[in-house]
Protein backbone atom coordinates (compact mmCIF):
# COMPACT_ATOMS: atom_id res chain seq x y z
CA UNK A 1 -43.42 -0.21 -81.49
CA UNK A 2 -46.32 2.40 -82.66
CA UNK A 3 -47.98 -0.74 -84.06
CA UNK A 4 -47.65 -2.80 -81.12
CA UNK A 5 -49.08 0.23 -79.28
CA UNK A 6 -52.10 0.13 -81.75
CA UNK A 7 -52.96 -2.94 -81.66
CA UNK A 8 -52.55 -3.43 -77.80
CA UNK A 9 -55.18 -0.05 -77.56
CA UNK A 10 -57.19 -2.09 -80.23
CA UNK A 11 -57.71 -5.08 -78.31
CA UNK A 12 -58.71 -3.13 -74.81
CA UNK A 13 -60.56 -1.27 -76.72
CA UNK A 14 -62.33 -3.80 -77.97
CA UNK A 15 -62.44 -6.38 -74.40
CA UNK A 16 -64.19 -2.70 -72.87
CA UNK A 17 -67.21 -2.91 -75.87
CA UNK A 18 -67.44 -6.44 -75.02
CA UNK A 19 -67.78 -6.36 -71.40
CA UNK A 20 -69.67 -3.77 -71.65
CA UNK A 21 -72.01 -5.44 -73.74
CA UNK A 22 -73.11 -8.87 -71.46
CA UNK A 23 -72.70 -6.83 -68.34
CA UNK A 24 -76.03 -4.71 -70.35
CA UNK A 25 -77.20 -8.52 -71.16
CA UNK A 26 -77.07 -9.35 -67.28
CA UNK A 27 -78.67 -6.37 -66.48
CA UNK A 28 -81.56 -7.18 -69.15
CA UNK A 29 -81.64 -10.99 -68.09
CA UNK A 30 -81.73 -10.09 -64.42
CA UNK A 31 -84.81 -7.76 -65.16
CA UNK A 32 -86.39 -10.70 -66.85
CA UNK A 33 -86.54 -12.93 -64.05
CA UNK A 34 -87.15 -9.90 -61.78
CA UNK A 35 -90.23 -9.76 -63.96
CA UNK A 36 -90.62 -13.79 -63.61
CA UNK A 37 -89.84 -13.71 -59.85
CA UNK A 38 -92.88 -11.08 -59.33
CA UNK A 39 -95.05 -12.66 -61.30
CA UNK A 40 -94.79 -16.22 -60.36
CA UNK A 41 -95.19 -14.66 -56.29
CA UNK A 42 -98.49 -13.15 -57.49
CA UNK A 43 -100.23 -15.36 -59.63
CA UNK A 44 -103.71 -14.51 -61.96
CA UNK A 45 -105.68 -14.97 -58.77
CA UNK A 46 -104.17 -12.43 -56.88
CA UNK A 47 -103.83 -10.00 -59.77
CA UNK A 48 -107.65 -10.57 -60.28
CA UNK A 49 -107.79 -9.53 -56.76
CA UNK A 50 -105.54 -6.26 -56.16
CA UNK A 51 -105.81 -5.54 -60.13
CA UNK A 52 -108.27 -3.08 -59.43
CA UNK A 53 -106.32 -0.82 -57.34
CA UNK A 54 -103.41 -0.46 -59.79
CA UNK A 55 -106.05 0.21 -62.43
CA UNK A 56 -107.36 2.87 -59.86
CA UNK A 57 -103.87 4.39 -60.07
CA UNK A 58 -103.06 4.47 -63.42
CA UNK A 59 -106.63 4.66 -65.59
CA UNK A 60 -106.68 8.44 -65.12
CA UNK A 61 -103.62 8.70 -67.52
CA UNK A 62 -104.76 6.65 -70.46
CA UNK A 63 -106.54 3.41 -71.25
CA UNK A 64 -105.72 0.89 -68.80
CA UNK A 65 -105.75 -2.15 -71.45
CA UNK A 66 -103.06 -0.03 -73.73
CA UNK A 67 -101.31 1.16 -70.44
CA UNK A 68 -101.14 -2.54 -68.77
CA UNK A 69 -99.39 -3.58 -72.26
CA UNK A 70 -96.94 -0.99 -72.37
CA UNK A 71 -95.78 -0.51 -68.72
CA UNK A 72 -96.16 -4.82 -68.15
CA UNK A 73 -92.89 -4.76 -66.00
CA UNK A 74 -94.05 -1.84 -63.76
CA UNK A 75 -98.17 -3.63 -63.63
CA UNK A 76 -96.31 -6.47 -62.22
CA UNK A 77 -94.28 -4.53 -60.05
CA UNK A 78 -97.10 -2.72 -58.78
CA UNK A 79 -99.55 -5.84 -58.47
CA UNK A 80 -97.03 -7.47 -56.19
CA UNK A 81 -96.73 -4.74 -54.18
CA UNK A 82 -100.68 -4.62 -53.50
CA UNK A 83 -100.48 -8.61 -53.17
CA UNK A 84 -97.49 -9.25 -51.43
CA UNK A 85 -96.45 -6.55 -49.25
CA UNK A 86 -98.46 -7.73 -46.41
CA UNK A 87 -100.00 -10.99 -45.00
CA UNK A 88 -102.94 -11.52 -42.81
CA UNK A 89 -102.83 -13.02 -39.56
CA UNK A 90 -105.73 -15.36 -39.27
CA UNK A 91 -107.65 -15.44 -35.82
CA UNK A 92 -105.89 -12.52 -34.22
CA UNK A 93 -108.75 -11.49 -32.50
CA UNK A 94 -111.45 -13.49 -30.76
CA UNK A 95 -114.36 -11.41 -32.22
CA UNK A 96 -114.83 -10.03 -35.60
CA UNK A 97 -115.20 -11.06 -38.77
CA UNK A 98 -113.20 -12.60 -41.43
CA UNK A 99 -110.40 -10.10 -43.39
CA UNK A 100 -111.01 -10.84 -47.22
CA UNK A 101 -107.56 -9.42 -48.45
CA UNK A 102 -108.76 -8.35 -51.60
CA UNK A 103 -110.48 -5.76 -49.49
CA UNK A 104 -107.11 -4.11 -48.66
CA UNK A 105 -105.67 -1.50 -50.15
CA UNK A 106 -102.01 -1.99 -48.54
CA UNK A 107 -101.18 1.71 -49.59
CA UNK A 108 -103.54 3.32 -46.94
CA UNK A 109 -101.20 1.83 -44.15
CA UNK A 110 -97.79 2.72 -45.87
CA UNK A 111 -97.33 5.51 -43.10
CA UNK A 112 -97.29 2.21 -40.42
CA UNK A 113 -95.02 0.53 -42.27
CA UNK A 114 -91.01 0.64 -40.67
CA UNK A 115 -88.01 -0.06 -42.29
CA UNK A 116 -86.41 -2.69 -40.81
CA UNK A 117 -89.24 -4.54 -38.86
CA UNK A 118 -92.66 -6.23 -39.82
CA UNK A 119 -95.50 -3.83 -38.31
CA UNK A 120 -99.24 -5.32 -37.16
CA UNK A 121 -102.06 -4.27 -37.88
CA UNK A 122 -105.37 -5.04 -36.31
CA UNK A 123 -108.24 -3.38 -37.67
CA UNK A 124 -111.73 -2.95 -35.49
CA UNK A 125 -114.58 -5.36 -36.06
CA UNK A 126 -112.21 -7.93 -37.49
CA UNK A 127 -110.79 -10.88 -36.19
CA UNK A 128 -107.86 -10.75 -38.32
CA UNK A 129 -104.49 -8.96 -38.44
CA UNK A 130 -102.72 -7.21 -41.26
CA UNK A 131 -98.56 -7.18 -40.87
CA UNK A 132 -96.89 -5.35 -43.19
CA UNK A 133 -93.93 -6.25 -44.58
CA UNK A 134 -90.63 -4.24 -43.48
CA UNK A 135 -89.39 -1.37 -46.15
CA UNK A 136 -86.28 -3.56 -46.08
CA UNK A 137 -88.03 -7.04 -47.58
CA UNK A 138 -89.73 -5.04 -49.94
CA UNK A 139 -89.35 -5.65 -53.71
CA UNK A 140 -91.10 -2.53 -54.90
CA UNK A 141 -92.81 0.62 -53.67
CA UNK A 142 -94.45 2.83 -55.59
């Protein structure tokens, strides 16, 4: 009976390590196509766009080159938040000129931004809106 009782601990014990295990490898394969999903939203146009304004951020701390290479998951992260956290609205206004996007830096309007619904934005002199995306569809914020 002690043996059966051994080998019957052995075996959970063993089915626990292994669950254990590929629910870690889901976790790691979800946060590579989390990292796929961003980056495939964003694209190298936008990040040459809003690239700038992450390396704003974070080239106090260090190099951004060496920083970019070790913190990849949270540059893509934080390029789709800059690139996808808001969309312009294209002839809002009659007058006004033309919103270039790479102009905004979505983080001076956080305070507008609401959880649960989209929030526009329509800036003097321009003829185009900026809505920002609710808290709720968000992705990432930094």
């Amino acid at each position: 009976m002690k043996q059966f009782k051994f080998i019957f601990l052995t075996i959970a014990l063993l089915l626990s390590v292994t669950i254990k295990s590929q629910t870690d490898d889901v976790k790691v394969v979800d946060n590579y196509f989390t990292l796929i999903n961003y980056w495939s939203a964003v694209g190298p146009t936008k990040e040459a766009k809003f690239s700038p304004y992450v390396e704003a951020k974070y080239d106090f701390q260090q190099n951004f080159t060496t920083w970019k290479k070790e913190n990849r998951f949270l540059y893509i992260k934080e390029i789709w938040y800059h690139a996808e956290s808001f969309y312009i609205i294209r002839n809002y206004s009659k007058e006004g000129v033309k919103i270039d996007e790479s102009m905004i830096d979505v983080s001076r309007f956080e305070s507008y931004r609401k959880e649960n619904e989209q929030v526009t934005i329509a800036l003097p002199g321009f003829k185009d809106a900026i809505v920002l995306l609710a808290g709720s569809e968000l992705i990432y914020k930094p």
